[in-house]
Protein backbone atom coordinates (compact mmCIF):
# COMPACT_ATOMS: atom_id res chain seq x y z
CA UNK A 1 26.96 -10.60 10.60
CA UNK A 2 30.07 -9.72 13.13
CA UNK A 3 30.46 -9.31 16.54
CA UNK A 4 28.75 -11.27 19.41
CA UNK A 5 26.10 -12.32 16.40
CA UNK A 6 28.60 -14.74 14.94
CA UNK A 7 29.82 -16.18 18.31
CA UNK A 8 26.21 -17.07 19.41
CA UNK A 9 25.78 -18.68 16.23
CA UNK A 10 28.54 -21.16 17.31
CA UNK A 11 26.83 -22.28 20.25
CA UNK A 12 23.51 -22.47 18.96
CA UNK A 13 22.54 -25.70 16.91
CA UNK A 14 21.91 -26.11 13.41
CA UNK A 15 19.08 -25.09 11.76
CA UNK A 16 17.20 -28.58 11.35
CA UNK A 17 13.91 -29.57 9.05
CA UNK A 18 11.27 -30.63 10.54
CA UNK A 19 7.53 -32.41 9.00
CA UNK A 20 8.36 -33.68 5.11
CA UNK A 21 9.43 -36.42 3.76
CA UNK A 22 12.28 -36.27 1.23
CA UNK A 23 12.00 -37.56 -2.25
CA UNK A 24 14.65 -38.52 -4.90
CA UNK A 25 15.96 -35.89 -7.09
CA UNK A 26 14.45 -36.90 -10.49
CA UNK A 27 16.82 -35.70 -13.78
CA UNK A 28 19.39 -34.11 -14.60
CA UNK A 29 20.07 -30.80 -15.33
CA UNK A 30 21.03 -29.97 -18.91
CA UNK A 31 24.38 -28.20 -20.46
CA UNK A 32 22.83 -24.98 -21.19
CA UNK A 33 23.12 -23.68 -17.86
CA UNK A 34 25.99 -22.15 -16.11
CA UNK A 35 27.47 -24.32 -13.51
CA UNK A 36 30.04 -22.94 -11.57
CA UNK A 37 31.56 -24.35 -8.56
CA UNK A 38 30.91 -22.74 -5.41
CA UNK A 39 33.13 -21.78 -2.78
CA UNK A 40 32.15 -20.82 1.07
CA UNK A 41 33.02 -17.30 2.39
CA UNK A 42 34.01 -17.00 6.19
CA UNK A 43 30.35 -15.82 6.49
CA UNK A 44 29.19 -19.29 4.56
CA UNK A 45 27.91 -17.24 2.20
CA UNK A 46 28.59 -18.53 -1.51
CA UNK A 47 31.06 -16.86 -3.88
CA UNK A 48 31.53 -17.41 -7.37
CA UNK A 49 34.12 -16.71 -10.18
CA UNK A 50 33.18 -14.07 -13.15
CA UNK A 51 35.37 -12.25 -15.94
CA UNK A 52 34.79 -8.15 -16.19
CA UNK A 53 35.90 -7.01 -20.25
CA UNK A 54 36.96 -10.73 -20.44
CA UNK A 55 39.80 -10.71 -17.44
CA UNK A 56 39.12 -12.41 -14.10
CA UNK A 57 38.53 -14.22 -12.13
CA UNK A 58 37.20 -12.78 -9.40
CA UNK A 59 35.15 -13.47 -7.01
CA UNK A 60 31.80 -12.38 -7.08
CA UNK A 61 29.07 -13.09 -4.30
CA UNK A 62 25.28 -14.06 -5.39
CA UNK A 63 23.48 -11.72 -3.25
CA UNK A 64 19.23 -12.01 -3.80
CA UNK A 65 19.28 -9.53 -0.83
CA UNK A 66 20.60 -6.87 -2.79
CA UNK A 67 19.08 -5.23 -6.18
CA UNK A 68 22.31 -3.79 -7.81
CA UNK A 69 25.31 -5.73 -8.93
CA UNK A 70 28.27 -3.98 -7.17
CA UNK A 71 32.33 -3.53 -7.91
CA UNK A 72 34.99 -2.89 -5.10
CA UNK A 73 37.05 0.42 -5.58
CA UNK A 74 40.02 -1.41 -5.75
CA UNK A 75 39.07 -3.97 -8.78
CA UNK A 76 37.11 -0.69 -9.98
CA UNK A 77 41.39 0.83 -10.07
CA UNK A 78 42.92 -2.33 -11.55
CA UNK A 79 40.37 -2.29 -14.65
CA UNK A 80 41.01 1.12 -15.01
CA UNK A 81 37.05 1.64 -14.41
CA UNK A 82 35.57 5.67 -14.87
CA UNK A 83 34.02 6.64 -12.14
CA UNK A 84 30.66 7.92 -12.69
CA UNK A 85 28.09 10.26 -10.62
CA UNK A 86 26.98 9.76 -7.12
CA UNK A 87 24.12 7.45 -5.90
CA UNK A 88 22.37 6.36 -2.94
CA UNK A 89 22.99 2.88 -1.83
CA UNK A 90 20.64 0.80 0.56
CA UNK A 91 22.45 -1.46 2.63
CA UNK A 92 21.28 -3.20 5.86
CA UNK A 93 22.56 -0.15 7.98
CA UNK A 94 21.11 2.72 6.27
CA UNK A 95 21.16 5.14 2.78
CA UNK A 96 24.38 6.20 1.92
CA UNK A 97 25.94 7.88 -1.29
CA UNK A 98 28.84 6.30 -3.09
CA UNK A 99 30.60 6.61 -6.46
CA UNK A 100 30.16 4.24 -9.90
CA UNK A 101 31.41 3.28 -12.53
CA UNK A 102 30.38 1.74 -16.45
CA UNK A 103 31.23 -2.13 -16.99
CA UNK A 104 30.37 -3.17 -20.75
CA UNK A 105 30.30 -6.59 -19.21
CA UNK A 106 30.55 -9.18 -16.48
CA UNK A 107 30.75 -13.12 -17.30
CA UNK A 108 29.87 -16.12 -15.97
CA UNK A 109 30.86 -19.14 -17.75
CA UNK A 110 29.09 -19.06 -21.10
CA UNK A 111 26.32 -16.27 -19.78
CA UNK A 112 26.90 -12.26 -19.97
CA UNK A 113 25.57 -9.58 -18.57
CA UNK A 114 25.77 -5.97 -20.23
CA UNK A 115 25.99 -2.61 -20.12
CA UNK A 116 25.63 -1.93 -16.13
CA UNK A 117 26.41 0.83 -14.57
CA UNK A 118 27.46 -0.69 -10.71
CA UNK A 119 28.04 0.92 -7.67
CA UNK A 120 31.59 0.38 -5.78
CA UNK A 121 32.08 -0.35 -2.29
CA UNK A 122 35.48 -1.64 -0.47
CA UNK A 123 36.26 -4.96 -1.11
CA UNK A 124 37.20 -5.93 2.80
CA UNK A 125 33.35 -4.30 4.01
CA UNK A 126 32.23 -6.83 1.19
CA UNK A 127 34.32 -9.92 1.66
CA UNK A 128 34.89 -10.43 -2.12
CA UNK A 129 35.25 -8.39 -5.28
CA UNK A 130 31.73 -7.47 -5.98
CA UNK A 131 28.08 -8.51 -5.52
CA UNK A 132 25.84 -9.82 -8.29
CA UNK A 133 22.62 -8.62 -7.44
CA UNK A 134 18.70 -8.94 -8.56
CA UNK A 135 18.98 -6.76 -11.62
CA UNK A 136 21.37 -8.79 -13.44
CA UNK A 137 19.15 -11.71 -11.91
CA UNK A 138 15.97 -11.11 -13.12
CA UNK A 139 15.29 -13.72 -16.13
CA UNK A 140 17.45 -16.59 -14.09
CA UNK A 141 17.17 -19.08 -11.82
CA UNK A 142 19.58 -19.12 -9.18
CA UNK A 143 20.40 -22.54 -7.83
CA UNK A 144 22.33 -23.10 -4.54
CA UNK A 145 23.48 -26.62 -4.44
CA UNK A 146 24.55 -27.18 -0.42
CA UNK A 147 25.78 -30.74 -0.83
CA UNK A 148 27.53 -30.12 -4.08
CA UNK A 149 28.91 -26.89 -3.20
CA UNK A 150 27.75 -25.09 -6.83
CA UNK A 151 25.97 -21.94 -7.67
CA UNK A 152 23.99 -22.40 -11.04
CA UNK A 153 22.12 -20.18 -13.09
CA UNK A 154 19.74 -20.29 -16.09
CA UNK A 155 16.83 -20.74 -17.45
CA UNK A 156 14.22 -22.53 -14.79
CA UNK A 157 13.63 -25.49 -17.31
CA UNK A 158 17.41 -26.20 -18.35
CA UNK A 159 18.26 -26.07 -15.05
CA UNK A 160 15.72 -29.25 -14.25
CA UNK A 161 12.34 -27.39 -13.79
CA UNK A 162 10.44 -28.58 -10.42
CA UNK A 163 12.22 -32.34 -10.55
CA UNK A 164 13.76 -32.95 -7.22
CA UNK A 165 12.22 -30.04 -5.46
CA UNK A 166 9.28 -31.46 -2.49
CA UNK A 167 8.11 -27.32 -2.13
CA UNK A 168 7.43 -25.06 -4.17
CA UNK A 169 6.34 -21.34 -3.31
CA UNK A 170 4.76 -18.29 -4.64
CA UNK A 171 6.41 -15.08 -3.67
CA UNK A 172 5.73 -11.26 -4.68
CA UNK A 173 8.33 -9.39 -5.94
CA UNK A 174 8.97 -5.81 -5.00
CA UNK A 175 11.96 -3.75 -5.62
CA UNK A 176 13.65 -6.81 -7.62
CA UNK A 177 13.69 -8.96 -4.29
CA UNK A 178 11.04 -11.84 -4.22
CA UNK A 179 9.04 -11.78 -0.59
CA UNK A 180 7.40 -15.02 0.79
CA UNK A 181 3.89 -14.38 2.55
CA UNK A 182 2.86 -17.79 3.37
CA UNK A 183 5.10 -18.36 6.52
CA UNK A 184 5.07 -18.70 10.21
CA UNK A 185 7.68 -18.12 12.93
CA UNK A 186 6.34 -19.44 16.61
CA UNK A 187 2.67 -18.79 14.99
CA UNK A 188 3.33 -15.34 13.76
CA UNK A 189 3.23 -14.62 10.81
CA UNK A 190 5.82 -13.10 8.74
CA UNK A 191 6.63 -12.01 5.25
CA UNK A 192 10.08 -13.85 4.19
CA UNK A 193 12.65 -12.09 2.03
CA UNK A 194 15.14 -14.78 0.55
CA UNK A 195 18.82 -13.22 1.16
CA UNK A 196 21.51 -15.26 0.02
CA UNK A 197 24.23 -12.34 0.65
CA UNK A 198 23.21 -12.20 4.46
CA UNK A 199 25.38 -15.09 6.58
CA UNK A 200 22.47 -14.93 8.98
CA UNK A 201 19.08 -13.93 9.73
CA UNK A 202 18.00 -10.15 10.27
CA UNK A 203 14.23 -9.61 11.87
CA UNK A 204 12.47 -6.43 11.75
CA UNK A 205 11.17 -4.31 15.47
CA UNK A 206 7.28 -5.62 14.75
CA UNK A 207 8.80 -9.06 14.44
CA UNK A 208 10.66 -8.57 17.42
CA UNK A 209 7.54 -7.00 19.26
CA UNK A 210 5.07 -9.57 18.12
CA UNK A 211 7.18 -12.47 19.75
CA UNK A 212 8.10 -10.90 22.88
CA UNK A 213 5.03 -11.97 24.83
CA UNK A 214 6.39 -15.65 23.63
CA UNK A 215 9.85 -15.23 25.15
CA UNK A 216 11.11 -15.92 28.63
CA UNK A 217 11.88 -12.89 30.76
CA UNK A 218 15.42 -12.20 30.30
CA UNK A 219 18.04 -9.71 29.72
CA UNK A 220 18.31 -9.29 25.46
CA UNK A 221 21.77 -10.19 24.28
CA UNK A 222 23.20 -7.70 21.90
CA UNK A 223 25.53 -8.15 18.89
CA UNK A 224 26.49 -5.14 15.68
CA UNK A 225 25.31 -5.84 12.30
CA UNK A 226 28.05 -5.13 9.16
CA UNK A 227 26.70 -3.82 6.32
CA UNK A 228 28.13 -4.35 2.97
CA UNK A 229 28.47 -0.39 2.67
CA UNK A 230 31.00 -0.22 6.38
CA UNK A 231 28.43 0.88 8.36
CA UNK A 232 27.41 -1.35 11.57
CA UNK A 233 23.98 -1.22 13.00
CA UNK A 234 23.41 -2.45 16.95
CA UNK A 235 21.05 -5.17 17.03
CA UNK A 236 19.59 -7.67 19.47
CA UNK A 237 19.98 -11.38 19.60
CA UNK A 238 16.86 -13.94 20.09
CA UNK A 239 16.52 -17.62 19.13
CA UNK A 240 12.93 -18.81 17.36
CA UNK A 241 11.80 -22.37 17.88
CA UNK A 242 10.10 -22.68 14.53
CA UNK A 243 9.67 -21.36 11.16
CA UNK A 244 7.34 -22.72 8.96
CA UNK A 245 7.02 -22.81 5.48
CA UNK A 246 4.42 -24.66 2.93
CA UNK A 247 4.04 -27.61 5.57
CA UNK A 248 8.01 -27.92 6.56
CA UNK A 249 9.08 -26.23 9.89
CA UNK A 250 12.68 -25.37 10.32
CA UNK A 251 13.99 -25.24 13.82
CA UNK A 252 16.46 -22.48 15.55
CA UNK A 253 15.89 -20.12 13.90
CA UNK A 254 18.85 -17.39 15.16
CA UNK A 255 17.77 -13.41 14.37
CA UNK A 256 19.24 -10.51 14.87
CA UNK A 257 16.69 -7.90 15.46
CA UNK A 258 17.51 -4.67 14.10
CA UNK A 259 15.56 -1.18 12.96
CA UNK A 260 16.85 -1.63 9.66
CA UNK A 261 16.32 0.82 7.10
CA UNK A 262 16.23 -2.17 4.35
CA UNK A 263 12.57 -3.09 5.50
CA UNK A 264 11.28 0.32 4.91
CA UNK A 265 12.22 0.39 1.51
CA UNK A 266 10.39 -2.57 0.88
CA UNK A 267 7.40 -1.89 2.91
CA UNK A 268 7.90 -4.29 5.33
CA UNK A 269 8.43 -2.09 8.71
CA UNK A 270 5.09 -1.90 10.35
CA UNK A 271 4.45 -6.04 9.78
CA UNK A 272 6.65 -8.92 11.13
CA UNK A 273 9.20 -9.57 8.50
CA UNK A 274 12.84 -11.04 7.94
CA UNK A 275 15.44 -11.46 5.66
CA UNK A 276 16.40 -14.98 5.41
CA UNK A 277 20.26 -15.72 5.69
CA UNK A 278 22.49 -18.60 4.65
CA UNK A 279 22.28 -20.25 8.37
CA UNK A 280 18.55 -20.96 7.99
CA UNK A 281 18.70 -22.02 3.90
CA UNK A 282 21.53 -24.41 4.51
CA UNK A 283 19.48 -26.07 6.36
CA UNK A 284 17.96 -27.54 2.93
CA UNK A 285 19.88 -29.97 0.16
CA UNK A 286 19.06 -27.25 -2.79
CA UNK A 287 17.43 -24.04 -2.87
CA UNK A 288 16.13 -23.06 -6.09
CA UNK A 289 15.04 -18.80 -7.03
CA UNK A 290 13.60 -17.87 -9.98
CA UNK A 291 12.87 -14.47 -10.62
CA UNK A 292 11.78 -14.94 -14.20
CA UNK A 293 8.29 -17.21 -12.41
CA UNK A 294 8.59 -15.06 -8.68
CA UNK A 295 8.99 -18.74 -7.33
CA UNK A 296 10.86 -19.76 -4.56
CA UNK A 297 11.88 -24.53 -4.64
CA UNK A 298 13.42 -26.15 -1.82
CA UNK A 299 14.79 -29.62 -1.48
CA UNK A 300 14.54 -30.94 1.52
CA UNK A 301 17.13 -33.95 1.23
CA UNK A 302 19.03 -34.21 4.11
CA UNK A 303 22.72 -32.71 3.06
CA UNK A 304 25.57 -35.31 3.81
């Protein structure tokens, strides 16, 4: 999120948890998972390192926003990468056709991904060397540690199961992402995409219209959106008080209201919806997704 988006988001205050009561992390995780240590973008998004053919690192961001895994042009030259045929790309701003290319394979400590045939983008629209997205995700568990500052993934039961987590949600999955249906923001309700490549926040024009009658009369502050594609989309700024979850609230809430074409490829346009940014999950100790179950854990332990 740029412009006038990030400076509000400097004034406002943190994202706080409201209505559970924390409970000790139980076990330990075991060896068979990946553990790699995390490192904060200028968007406090989280980055990781990975190997492409076996040379790296670079830095790759964990994006559960976005279903494919994506290479910059320029990494795309330095491999020596072929360039493959056109395809259309969804980012937050709108469809737009880019080239590919073939990697045999992309590491991550002692797990591998094959044979994927990855869009590229420009490293600087990015802000890091490519995106690992939801179908190189979809048998994992991707665990953000906040107060340890690690990314893991693996399998949901070597990576400690449910010990430690206080809530634990069912989501759908559609298009690769996994949607929450059970939440509330200032009473409406709203289906909840979990976006770890999004710095903040984006709500849909039905989110924005079914709140309006809660806000005070005032003139809407506006912001642009970046996409990871180098497109910009305008978008309008509002606070939330609350948004609930499985008995927890967390409190303001910043979105950026936008008519972005992302919620129309997941069906999500005509109902109040949002995709949920890092602002909003730092607010938690550990979150916890796991495609393989469509679940969705959250540790509520207050992060030091």
């Amino acid at each position: 999120m740029a412009g006038m988006s990030l400076a509000l988001a400097i004034l406002i205050a943190n994202p706080v948890i409201l209505g559970a009561k924390p409970m000790p992390v139980a076990g330990s995780e075991s060896a068979a998972a990946d553990i790699v240590q995390g490192a904060a973008d200028a968007h406090a998004r989280m980055t990781i390192d990975v190997a492409i053919h076996d040379i790296g690192p670079y830095r790759f961001l964990i994006d559960t926003g976005s279903q494919r895994t994506v290479v910059s042009t320029a990494l795309a030259g330095t491999l020596g990468l072929a360039q493959g045929p056109q395809v259309r790309v969804m980012g937050i701003a709108g469809i737009h056709q880019v080239a590919t290319a073939q990697v045999d394979s992309i590491d991550i400590g002692p797990r591998s991904f094959y044979d994927l045939t990855v869009p590229l983008l420009e490293s600087g629209d990015m802000g890091a060397d490519g995106i690992l997205g939801t179908d190189s995700l979809q048998h994992e568990r991707v665990l953000l540690d906040f107060a340890r500052n690690t990314i893991r993934i693996g399998n949901p039961r070597d990576l400690g199961g449910r010990q430690g987590f206080e809530i634990v949600v069912q989501a759908k999955q559609k298009s690769g992402r996994l949607i929450l249906t059970n939440a509330t923001i200032d009473g409406i309700r709203v289906d909840v995409v979990v976006d770890t490549g999004a710095s903040g926040s984006v709500g849909n024009l039905a989110l924005q219209r079914a709140l309006a009658h809660k806000e005070r009369s005032r003139p809407p502050l506006r912001g642009t959106l970046s996409s990871v594609t180098g497109h910009d989309l305008p978008v309008e700024l509002a606070v939330a008080k609350r948004l609930e979850l499985a008995g927890i609230a967390v409190t303001n809430v910043l979105i950026a209201y936008a008519d972005a074409p992302a919620f129309g490829e997941l069906k999500l346009s005509k109902r109040p919806a949002i995709f949920l940014g890092m602002r909003e999950l730092r607010a938690f100790k550990r979150v916890a997704i796991d495609f393989s179950t469509r679940k969705v854990l959250l540790d509520i332990g207050k992060v030091d």
